[in-house]
C-alpha atoms as a PDB file:
ATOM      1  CA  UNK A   1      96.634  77.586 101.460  1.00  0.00           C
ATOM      2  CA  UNK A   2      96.884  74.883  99.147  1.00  0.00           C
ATOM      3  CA  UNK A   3      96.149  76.124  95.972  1.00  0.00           C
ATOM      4  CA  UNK A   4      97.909  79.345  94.546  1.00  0.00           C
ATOM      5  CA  UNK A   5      97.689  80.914  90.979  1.00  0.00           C
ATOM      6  CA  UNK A   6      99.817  83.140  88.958  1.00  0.00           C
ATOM      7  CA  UNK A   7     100.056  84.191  85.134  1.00  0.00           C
ATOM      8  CA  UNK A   8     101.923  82.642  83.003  1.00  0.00           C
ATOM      9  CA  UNK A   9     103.669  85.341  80.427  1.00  0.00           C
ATOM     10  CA  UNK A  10     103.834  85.467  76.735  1.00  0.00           C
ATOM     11  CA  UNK A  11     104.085  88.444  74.564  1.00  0.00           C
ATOM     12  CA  UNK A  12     101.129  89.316  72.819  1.00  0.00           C
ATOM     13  CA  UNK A  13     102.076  92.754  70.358  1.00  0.00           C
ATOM     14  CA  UNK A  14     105.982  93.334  69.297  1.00  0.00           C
ATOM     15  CA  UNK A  15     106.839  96.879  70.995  1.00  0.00           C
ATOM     16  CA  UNK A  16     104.852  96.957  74.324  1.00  0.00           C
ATOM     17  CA  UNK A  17     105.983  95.593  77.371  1.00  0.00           C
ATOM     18  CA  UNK A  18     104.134  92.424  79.280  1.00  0.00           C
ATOM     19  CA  UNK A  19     104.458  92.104  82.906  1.00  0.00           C
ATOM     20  CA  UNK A  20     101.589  90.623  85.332  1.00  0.00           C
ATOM     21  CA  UNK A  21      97.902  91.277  83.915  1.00  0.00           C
ATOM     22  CA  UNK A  22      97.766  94.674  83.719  1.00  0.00           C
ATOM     23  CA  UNK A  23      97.342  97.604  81.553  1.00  0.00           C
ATOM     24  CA  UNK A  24      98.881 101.379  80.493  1.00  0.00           C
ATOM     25  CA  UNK A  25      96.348 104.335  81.404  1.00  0.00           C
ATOM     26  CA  UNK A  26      96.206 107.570  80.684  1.00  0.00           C
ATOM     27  CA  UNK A  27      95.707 111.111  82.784  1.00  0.00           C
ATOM     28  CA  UNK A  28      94.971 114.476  81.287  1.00  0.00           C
ATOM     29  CA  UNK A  29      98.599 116.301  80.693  1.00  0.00           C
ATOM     30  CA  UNK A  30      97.908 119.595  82.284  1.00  0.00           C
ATOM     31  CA  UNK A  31     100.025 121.075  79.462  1.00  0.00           C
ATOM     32  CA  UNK A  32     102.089 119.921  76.256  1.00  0.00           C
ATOM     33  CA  UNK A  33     105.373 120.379  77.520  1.00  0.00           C
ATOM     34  CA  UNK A  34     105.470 119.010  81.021  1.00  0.00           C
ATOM     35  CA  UNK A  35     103.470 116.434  83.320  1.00  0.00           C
ATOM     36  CA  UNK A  36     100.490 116.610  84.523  1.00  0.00           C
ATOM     37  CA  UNK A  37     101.547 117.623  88.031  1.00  0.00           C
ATOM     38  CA  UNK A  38     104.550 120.592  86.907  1.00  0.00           C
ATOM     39  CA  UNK A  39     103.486 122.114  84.126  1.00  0.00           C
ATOM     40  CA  UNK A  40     102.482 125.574  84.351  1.00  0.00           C
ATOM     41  CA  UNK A  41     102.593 126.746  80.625  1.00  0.00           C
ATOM     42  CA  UNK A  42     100.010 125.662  77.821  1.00  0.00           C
ATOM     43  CA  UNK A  43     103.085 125.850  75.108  1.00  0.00           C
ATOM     44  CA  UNK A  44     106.475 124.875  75.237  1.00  0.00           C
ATOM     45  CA  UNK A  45     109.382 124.160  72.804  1.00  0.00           C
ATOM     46  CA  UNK A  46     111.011 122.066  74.789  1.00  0.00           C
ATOM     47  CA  UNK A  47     111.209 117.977  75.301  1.00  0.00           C
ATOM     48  CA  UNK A  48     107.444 116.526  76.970  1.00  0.00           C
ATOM     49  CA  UNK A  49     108.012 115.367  79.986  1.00  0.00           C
ATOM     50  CA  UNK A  50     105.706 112.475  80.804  1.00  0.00           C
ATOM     51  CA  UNK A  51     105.838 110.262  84.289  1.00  0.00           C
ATOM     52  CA  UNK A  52     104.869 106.717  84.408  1.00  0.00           C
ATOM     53  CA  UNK A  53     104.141 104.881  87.183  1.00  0.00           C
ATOM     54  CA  UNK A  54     105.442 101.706  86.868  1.00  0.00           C
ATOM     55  CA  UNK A  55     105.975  98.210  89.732  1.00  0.00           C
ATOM     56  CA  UNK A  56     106.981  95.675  86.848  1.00  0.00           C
ATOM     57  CA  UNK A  57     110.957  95.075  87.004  1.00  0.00           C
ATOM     58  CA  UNK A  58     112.678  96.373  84.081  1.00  0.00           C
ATOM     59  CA  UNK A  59     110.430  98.938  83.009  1.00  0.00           C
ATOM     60  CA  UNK A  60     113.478 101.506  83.716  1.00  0.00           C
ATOM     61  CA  UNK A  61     115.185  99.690  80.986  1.00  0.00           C
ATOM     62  CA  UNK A  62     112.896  99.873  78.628  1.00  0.00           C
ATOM     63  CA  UNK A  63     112.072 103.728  79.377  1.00  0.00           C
ATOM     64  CA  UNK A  64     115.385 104.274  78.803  1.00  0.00           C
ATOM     65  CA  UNK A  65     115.463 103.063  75.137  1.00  0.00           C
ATOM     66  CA  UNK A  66     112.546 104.761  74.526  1.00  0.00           C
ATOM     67  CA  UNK A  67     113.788 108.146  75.920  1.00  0.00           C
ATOM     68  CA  UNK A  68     117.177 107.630  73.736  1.00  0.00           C
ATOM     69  CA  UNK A  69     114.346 107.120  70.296  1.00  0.00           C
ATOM     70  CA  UNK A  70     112.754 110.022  71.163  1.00  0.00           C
ATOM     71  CA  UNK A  71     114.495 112.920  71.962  1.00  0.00           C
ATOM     72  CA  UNK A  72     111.725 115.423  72.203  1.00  0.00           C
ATOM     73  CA  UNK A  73     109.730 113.275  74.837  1.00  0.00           C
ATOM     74  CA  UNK A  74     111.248 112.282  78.397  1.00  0.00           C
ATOM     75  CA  UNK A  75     109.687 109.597  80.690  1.00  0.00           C
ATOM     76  CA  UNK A  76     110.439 109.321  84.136  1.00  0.00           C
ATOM     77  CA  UNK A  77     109.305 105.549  85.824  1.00  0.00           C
ATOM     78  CA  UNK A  78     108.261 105.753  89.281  1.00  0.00           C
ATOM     79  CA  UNK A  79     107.836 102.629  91.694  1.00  0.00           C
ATOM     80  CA  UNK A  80     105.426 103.901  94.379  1.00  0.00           C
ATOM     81  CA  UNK A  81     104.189 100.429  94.924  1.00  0.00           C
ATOM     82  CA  UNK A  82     101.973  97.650  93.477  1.00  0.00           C
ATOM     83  CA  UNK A  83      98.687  96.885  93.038  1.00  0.00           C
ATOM     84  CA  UNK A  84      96.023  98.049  95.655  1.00  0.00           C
ATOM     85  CA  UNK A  85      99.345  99.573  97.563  1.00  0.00           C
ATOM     86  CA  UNK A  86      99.689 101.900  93.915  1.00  0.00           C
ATOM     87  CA  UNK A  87      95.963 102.532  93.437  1.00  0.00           C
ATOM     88  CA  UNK A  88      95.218 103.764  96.670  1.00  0.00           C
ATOM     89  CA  UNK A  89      98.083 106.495  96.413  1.00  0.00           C
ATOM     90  CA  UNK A  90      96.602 107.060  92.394  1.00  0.00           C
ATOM     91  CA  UNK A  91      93.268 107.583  93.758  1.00  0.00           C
ATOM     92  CA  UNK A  92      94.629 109.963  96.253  1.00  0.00           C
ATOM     93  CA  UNK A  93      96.777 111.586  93.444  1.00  0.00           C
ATOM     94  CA  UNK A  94      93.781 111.926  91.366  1.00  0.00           C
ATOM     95  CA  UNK A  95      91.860 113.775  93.878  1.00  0.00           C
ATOM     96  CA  UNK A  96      94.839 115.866  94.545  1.00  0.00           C
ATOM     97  CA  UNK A  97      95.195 116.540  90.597  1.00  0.00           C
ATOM     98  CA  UNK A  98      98.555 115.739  90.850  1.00  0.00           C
ATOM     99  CA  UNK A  99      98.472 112.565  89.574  1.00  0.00           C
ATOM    100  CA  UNK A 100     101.177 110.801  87.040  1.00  0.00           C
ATOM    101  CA  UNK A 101     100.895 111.458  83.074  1.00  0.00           C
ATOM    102  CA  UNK A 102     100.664 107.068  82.485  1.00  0.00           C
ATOM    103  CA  UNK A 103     100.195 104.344  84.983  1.00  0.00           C
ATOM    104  CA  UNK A 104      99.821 100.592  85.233  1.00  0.00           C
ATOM    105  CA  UNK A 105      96.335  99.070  86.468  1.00  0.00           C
ATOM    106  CA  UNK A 106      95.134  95.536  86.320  1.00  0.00           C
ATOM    107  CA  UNK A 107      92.342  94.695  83.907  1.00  0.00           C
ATOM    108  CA  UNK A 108      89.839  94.371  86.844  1.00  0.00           C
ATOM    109  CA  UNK A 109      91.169  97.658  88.329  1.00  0.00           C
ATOM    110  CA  UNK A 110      89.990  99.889  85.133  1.00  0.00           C
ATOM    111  CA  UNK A 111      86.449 100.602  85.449  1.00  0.00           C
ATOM    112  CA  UNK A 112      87.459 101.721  89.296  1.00  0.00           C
ATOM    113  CA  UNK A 113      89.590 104.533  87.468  1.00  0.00           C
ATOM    114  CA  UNK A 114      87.546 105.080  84.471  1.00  0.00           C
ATOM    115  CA  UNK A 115      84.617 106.298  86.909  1.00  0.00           C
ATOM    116  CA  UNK A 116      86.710 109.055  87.983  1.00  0.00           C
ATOM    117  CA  UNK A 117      86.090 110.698  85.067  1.00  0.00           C
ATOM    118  CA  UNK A 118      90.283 111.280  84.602  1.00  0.00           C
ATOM    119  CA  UNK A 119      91.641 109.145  82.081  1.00  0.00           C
ATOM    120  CA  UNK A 120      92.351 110.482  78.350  1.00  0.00           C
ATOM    121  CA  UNK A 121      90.194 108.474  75.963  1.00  0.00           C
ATOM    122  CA  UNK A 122      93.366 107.369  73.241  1.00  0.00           C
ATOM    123  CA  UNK A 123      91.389 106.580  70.353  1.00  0.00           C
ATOM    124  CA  UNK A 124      91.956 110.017  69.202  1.00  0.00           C
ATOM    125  CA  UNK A 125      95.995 109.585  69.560  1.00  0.00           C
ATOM    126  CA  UNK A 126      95.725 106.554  67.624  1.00  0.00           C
ATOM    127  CA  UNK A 127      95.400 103.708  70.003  1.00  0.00           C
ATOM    128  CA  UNK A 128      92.923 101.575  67.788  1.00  0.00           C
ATOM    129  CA  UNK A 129      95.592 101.708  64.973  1.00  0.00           C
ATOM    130  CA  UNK A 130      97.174  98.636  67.870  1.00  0.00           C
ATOM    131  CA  UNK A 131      93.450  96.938  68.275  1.00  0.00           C
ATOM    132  CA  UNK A 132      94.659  94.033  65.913  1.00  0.00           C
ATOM    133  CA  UNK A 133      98.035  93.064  68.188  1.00  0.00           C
ATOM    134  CA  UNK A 134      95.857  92.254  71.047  1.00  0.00           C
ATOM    135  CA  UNK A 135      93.143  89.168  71.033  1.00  0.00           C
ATOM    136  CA  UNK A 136      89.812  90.518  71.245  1.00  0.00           C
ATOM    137  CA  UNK A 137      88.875  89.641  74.921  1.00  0.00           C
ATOM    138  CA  UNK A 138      91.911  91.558  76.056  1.00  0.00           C
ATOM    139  CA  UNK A 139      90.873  94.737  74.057  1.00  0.00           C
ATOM    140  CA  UNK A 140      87.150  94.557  75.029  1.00  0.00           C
ATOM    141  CA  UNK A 141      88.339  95.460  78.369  1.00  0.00           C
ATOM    142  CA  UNK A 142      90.053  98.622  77.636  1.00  0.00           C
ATOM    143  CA  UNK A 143      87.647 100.136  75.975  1.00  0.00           C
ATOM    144  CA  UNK A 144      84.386 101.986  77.348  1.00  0.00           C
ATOM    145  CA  UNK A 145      81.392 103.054  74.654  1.00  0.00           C
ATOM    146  CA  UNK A 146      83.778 104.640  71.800  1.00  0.00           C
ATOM    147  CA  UNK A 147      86.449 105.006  73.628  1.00  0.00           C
ATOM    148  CA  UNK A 148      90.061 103.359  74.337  1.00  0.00           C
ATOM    149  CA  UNK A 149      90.846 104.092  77.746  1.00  0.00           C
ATOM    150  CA  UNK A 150      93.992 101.336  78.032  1.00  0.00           C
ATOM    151  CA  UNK A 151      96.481  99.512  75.896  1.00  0.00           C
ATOM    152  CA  UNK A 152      97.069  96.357  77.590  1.00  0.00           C
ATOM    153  CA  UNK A 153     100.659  95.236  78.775  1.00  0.00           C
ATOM    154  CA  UNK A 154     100.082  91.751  78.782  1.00  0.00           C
ATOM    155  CA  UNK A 155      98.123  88.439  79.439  1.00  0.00           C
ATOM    156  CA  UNK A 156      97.965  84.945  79.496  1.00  0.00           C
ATOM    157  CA  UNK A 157      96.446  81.669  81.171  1.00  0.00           C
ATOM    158  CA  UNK A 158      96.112  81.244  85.162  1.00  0.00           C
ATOM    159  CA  UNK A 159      97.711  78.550  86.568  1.00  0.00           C
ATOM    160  CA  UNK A 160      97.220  76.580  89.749  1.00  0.00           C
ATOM    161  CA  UNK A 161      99.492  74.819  92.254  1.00  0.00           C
ATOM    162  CA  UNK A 162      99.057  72.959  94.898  1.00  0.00           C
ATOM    163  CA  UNK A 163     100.888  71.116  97.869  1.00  0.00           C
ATOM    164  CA  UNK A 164     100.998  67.374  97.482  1.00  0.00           C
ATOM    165  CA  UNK A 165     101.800  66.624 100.963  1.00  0.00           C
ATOM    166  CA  UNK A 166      98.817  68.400 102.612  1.00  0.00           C
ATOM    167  CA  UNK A 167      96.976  66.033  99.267  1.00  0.00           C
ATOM    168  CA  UNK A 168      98.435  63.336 100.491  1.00  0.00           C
ATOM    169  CA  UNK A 169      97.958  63.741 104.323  1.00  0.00           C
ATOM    170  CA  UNK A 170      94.258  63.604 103.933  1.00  0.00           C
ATOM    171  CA  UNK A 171      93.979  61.109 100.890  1.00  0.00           C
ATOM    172  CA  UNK A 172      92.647  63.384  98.399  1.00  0.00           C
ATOM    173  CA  UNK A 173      93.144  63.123  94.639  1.00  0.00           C
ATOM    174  CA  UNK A 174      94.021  66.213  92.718  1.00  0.00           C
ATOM    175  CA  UNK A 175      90.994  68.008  91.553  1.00  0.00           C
ATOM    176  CA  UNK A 176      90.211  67.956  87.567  1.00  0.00           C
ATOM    177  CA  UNK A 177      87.151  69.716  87.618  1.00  0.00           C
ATOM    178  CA  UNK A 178      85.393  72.447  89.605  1.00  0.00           C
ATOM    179  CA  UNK A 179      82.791  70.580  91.123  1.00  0.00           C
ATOM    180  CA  UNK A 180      85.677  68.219  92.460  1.00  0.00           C
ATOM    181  CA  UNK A 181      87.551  70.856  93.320  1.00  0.00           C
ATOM    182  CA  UNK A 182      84.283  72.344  95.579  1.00  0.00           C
ATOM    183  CA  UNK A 183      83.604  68.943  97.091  1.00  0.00           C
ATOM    184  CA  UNK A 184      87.763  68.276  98.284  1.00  0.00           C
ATOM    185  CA  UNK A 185      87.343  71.836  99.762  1.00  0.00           C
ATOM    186  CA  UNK A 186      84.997  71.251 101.983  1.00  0.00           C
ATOM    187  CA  UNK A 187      86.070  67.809 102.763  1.00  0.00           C
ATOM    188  CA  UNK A 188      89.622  69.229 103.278  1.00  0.00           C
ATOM    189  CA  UNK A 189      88.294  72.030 105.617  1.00  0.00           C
ATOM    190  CA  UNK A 190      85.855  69.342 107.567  1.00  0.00           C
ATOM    191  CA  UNK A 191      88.587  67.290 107.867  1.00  0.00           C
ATOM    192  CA  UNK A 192      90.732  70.294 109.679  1.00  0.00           C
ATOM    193  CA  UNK A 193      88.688  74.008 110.494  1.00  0.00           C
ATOM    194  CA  UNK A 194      92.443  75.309 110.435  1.00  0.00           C
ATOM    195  CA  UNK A 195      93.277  74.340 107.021  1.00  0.00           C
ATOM    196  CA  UNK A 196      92.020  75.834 103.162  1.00  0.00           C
ATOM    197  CA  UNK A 197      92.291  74.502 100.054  1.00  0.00           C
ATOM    198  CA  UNK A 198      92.591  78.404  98.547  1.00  0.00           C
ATOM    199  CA  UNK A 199      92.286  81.264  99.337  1.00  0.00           C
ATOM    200  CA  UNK A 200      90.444  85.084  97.555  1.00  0.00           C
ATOM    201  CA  UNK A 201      92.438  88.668  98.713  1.00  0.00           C
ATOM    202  CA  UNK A 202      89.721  90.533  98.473  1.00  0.00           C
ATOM    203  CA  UNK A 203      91.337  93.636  97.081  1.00  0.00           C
ATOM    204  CA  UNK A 204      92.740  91.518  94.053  1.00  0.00           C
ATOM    205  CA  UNK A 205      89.803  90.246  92.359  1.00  0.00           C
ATOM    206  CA  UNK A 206      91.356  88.844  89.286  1.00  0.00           C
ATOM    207  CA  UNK A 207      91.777  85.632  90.852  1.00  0.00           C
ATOM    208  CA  UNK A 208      88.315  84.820  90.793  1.00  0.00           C
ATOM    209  CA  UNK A 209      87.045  86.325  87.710  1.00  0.00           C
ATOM    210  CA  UNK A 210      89.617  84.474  85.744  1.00  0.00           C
ATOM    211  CA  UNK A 211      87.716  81.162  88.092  1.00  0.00           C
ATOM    212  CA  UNK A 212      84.422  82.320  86.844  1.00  0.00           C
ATOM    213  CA  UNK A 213      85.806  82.494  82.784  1.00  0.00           C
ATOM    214  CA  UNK A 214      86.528  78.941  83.137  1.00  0.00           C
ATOM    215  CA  UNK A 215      82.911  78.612  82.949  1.00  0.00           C
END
């Protein structure tokens, strides 16, 4: 593999976290004072207990200054894996109805989930009140008809890297545009069956929509 890409990270909206591309769902809390997977009583007086599913570093951190503002709401992070490794055991969750009270998806991941029919639409909480922090192509893509179905974490421009020695070893200038980039690819890969100028996983398909926006 030549070519890689990753995200580079800015914050967008003071007071929510950024990590990779991704975004903060939502699953129907079985009750008001517990999660969606322990409560057993529609009432309670005592703190809500919510549990996040979380991969990004940190988020414990951050959970725990949140749980020290609010007294009357506890959040519990778990780290049960990352991307398609998380989703898979969410989907399973799901089907199980014991899945987590908030979790993280990518922006590509979201219709997947929203097709299940069992994430809370958070307009009615308030979540357009944050519509403004966000630029507008990031909150098109949590929201579905009416409703707000995500608040996104973060986002920011993909950026490519390559190895100059494998560049070099078969004369080729760095690619400036995408037809150039096609044309070395298959020149490359002529050149040696064994060798790629990139590569697509398909279970991560972020990589090549954010290809296809650059048109």
């Amino acid at each position: 593999m030549l070519f890689s890409s990753f995200s580079w990270m800015r914050r967008f909206a003071p007071g929510f976290a950024i990590f990779s591309v991704a975004l903060l769902i939502m699953f129907p809390l079985a009750a008001c004072g517990g999660s969606s997977s322990s409560s057993t009583s529609s009432t309670s007086t005592g703190p809500v207990n919510l549990t996040y599913w979380a991969w990004i570093g940190g988020m414990d951190k951050q959970v725990a200054l949140f749980n020290q503002a609010h007294p009357n709401i506890h959040v519990t992070v778990q780290n049960v894996g990352s991307g398609p490794v998380e989703y898979d055991k969410l989907f399973t969750a799901i089907k199980a109805n014991n899945e987590p009270d908030v979790a993280e998806v990518e922006f590509q991941t979201l219709p997947q989930f929203e097709t299940t029919g069992s994430l809370v639409d958070i307009s009615k909480y308030g979540a357009n009140s944050v519509k403004d922090q966000f630029p507008s192509w990031m909150w098109n893509q949590v929201i579905l008809a009416n409703g707000v179905y995500a608040i996104p974490q973060d986002g920011g421009p993909m950026v490519l890297y390559y190895r100059e020695d494998i560049f070099k070893k078969y004369n080729l200038p760095v690619p400036t545009t995408w037809a150039q980039y096609a044309d070395e690819a298959a020149k490359l890969h002529a050149a040696d069956p064994k060798v790629y100028i990139g590569h697509f996983n398909p279970r991560q398909p972020g990589q090549f929509v954010g290809f296809i926006w650059q048109n």
